[in-house]
N, C-alpha and C. Protein backbone atom coordinates (compact mmCIF):
# COMPACT_ATOMS: atom_id res chain seq x y z
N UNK A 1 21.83 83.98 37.02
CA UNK A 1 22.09 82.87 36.14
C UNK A 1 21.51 81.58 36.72
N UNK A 2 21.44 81.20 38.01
CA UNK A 2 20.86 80.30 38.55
C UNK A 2 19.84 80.56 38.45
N UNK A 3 18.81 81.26 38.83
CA UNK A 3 17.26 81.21 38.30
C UNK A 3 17.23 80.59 36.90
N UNK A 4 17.74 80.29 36.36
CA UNK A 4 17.44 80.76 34.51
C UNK A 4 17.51 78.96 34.89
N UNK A 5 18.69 78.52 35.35
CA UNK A 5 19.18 77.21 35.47
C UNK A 5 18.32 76.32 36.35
N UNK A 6 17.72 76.35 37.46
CA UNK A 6 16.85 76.44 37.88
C UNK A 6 15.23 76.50 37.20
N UNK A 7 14.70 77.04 36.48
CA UNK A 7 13.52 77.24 35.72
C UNK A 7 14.07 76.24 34.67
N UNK A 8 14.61 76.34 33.94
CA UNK A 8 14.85 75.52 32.65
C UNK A 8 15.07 73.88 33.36
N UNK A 9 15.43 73.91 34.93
CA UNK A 9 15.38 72.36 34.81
C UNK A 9 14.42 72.09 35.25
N UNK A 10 13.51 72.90 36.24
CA UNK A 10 12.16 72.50 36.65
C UNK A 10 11.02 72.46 35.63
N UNK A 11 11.19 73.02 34.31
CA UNK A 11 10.49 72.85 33.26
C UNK A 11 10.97 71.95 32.29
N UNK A 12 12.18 71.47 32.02
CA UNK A 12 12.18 70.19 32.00
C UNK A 12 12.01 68.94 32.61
N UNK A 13 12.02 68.94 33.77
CA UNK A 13 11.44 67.86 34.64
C UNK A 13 10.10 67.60 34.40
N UNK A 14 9.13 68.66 34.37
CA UNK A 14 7.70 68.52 34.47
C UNK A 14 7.30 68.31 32.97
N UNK A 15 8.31 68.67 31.64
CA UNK A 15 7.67 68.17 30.68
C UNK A 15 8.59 66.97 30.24
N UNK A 16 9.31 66.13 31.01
CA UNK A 16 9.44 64.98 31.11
C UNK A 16 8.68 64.01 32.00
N UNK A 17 8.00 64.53 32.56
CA UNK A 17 6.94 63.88 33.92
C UNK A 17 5.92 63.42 32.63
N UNK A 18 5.65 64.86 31.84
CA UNK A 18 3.92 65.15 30.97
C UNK A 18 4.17 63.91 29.87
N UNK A 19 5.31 63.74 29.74
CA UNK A 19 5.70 62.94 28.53
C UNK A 19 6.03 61.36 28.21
N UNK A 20 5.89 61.33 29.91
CA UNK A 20 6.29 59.71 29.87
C UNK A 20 5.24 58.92 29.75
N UNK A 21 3.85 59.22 30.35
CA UNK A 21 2.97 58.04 29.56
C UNK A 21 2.41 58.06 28.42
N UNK A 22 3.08 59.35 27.50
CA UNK A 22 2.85 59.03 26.41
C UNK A 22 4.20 57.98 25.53
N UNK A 23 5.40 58.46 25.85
CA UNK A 23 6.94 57.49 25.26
C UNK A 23 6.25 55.69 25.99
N UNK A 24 5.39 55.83 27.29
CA UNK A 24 5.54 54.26 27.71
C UNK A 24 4.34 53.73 26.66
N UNK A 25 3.12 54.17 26.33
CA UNK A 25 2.49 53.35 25.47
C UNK A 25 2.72 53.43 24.04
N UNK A 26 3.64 54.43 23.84
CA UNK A 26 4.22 54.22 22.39
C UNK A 26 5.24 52.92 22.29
N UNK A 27 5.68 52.94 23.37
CA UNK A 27 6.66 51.48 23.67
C UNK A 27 5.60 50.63 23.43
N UNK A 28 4.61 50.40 24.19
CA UNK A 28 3.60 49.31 24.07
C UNK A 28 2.77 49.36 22.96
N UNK A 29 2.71 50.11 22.46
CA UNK A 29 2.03 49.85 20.76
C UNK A 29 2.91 49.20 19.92
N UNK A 30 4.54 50.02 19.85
CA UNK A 30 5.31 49.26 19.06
C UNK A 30 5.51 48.09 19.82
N UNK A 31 5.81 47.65 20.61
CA UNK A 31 5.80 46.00 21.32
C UNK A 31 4.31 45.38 20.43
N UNK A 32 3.48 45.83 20.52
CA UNK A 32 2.20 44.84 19.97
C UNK A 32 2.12 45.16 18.59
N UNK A 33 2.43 45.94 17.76
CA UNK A 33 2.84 45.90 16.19
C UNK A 33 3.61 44.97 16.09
N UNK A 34 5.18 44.97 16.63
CA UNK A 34 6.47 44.16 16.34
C UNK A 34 5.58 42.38 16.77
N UNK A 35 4.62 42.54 17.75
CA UNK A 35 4.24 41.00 17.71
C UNK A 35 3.28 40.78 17.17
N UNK A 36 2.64 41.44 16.17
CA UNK A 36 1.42 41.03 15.17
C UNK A 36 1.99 40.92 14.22
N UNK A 37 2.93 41.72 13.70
CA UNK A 37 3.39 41.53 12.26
C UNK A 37 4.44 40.32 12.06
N UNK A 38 5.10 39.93 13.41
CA UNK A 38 5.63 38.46 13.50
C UNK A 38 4.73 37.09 13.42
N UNK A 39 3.39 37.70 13.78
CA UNK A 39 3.13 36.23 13.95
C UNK A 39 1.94 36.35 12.09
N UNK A 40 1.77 37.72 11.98
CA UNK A 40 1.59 37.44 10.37
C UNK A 40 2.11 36.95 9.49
N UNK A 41 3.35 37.83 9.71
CA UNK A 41 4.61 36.95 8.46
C UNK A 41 4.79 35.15 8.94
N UNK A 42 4.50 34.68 10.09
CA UNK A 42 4.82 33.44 9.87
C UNK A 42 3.36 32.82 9.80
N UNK A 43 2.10 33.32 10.30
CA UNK A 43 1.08 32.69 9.30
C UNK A 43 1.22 32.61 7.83
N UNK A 44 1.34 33.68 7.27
CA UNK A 44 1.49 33.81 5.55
C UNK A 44 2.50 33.11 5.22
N UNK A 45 3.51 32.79 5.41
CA UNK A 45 5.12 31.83 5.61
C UNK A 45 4.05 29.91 5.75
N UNK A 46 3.60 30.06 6.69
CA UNK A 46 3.06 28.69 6.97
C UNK A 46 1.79 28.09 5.90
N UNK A 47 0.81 28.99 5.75
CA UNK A 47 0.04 29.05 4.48
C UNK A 47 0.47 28.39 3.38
N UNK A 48 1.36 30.07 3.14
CA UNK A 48 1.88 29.56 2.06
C UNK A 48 2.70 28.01 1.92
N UNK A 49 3.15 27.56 2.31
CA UNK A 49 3.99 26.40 2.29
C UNK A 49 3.12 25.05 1.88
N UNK A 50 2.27 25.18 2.72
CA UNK A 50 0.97 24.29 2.69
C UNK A 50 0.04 24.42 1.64
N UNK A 51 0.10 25.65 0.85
CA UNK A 51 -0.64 25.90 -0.48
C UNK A 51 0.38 24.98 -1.14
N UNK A 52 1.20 25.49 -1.20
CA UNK A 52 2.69 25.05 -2.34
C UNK A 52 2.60 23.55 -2.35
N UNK A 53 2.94 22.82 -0.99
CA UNK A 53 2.53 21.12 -1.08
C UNK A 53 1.32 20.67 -1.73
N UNK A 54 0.28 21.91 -1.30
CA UNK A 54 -0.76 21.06 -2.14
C UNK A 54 -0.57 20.97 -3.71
N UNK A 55 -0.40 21.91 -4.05
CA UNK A 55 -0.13 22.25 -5.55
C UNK A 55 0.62 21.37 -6.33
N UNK A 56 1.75 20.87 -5.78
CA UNK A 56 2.78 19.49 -5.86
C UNK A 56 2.10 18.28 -5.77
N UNK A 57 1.28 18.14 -4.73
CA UNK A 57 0.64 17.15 -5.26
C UNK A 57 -0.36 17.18 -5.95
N UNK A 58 -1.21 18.11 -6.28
CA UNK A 58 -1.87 17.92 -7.04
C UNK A 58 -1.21 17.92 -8.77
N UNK A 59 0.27 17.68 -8.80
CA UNK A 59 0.60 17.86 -9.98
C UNK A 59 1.20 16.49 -9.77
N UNK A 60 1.27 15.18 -8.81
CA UNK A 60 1.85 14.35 -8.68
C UNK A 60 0.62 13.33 -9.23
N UNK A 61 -0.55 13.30 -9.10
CA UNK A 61 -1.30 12.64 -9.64
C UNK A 61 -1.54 12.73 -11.23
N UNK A 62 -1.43 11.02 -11.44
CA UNK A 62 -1.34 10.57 -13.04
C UNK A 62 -2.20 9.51 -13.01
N UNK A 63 -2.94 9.04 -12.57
CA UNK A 63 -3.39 7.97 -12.44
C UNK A 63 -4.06 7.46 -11.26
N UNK A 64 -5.28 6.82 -11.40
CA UNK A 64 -6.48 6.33 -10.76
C UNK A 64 -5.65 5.97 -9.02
N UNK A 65 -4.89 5.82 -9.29
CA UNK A 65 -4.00 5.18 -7.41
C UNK A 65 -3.58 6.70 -7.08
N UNK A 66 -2.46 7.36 -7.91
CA UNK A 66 -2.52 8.62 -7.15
C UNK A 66 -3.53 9.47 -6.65
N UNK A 67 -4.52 9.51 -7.44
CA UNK A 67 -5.62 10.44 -7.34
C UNK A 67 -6.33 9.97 -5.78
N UNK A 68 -6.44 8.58 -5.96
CA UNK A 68 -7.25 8.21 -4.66
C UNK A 68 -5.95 8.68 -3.51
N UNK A 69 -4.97 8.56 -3.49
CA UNK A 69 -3.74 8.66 -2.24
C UNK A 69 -3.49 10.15 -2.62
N UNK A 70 -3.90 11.05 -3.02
CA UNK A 70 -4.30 12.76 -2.88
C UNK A 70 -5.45 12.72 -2.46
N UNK A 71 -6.13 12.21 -2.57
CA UNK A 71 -7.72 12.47 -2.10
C UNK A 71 -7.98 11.92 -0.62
N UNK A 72 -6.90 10.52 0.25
CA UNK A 72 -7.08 10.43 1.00
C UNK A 72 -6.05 11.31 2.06
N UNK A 73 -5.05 12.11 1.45
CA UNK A 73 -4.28 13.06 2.24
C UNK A 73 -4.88 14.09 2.62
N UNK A 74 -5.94 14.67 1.76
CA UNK A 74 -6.76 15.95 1.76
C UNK A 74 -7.63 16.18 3.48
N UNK A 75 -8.05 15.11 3.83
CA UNK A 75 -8.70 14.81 5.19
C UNK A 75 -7.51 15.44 6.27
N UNK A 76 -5.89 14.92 6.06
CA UNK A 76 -4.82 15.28 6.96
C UNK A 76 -4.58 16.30 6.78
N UNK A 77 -4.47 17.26 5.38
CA UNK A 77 -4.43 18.44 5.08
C UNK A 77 -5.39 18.99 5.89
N UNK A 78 -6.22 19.31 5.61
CA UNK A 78 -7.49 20.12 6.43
C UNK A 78 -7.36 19.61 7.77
N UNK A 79 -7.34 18.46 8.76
CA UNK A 79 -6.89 19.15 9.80
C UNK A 79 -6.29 19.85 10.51
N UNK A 80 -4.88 19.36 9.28
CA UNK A 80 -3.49 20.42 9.65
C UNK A 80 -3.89 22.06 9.60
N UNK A 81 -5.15 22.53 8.57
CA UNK A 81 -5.22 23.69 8.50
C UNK A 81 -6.22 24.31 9.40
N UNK A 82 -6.91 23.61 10.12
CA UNK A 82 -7.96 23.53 11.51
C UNK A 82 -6.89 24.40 12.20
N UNK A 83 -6.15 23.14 12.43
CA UNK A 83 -5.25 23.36 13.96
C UNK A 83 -4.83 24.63 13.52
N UNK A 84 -4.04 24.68 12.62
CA UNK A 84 -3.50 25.79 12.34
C UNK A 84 -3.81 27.13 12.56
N UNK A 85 -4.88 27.49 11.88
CA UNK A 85 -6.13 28.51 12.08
C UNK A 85 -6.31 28.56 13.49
N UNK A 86 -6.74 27.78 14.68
CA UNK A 86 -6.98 28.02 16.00
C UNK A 86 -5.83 28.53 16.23
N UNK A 87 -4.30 27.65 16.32
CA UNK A 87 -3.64 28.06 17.10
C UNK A 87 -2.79 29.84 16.85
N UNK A 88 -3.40 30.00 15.56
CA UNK A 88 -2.82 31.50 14.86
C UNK A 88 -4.06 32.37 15.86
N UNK A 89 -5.25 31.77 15.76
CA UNK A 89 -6.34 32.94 16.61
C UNK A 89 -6.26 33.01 17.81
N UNK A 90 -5.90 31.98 18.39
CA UNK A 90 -5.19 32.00 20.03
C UNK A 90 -4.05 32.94 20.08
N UNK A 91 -3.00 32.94 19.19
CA UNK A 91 -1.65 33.52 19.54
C UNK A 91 -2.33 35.06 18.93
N UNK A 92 -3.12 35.11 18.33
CA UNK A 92 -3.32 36.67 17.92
C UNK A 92 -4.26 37.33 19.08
N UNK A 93 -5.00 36.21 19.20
CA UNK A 93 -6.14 37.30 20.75
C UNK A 93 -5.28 37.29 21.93
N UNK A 94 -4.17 36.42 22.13
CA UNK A 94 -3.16 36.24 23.05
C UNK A 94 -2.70 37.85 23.32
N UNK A 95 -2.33 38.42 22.45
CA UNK A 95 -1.26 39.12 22.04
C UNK A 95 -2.48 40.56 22.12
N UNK A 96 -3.47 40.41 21.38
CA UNK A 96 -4.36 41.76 21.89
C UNK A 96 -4.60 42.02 23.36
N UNK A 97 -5.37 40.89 23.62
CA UNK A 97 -5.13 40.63 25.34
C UNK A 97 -4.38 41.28 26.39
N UNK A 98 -3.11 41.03 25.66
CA UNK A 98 -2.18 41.38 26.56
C UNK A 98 -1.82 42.57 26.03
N UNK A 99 -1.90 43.05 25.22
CA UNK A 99 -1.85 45.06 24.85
C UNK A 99 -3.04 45.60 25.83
N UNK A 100 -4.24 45.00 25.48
CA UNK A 100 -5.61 45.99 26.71
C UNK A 100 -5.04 45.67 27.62
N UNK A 101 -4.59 44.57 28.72
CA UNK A 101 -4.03 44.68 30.08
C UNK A 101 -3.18 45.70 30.20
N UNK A 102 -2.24 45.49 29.43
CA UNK A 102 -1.19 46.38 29.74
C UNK A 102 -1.41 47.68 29.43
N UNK A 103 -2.27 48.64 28.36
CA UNK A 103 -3.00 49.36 28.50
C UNK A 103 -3.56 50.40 29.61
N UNK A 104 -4.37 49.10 29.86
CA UNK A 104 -5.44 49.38 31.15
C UNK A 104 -4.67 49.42 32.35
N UNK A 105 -3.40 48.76 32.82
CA UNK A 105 -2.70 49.38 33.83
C UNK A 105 -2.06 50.73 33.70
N UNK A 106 -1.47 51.20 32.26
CA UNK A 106 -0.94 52.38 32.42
C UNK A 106 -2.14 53.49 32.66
N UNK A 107 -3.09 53.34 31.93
CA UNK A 107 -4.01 54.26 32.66
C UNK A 107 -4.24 54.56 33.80
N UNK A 108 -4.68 53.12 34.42
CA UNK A 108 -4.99 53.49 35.86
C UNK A 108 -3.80 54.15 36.58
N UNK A 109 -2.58 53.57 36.22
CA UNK A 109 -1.05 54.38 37.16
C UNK A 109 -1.20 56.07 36.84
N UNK A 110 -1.66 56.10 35.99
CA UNK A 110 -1.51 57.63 35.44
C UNK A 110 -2.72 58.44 35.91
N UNK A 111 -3.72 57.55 36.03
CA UNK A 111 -4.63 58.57 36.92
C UNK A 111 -4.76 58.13 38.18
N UNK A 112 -4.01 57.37 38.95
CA UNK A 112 -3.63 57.32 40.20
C UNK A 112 -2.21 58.41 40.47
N UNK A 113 -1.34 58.52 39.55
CA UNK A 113 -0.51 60.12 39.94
C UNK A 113 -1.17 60.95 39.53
N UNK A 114 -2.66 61.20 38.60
CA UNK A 114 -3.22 62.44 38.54
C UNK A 114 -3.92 63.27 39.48
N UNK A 115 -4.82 62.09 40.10
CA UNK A 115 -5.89 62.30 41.55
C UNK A 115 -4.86 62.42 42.43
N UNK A 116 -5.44 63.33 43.29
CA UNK A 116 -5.29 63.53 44.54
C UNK A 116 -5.32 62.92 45.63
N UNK A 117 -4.72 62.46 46.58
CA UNK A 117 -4.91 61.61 47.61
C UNK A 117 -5.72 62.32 48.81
């Protein structure tokens, strides 16, 4: 009965050994899904908002003074949507970035316990 107990845990050990760098970069994929699709929903969240103001004002103009004081906001708009745009492509290559690092270390750990010393 101990052999049996014995074999069944040494073959679970080794296909818990076989299995862990695959459960650790499934961790790290879902870690870099859960932070792309956060920082999507609050690009599309921020967008949108900034579509919506514009739209408001462009329904606030009636007359030769509004039109010019929409037309001179439009300059602040568009930088706001500059910045915006960079700082969404920073936080998104941020975030790839740091999936290939982290990546690229589990590999190497895994074929540093594969090779032989």
């Amino acid at each position: 009965m101990t052999m049996y107990t014995e074999m069944f845990k040494s073959f679970s050990e080794q296909t818990e050994k076989t299995l862990a760098p695959y459960a650790k970069f499934n961790k790290l994929f879902s870690k870099n899904v859960e932070e792309l699709t956060e920082l999507q929903l609050t690009a599309v969240r921020t967008y949108s908002e900034l579509g919506l103001s514009q739209l408001k004002a462009v329904g606030e103009v009636k007359d030769m003074q509004s039109l010019a004081e929409f037309n001179g906001q439009q300059l602040e708009t568009l930088t706001k949507l500059s910045q915006q745009l960079m700082e969404d492509s920073k936080k998104f290559s941020s975030v790839a970035q740091t999936f290939k690092t982290e990546v690229e270390e589990l590999v190497a750990e895994n074929v540093k316990e594969v090779t032989p010393a």
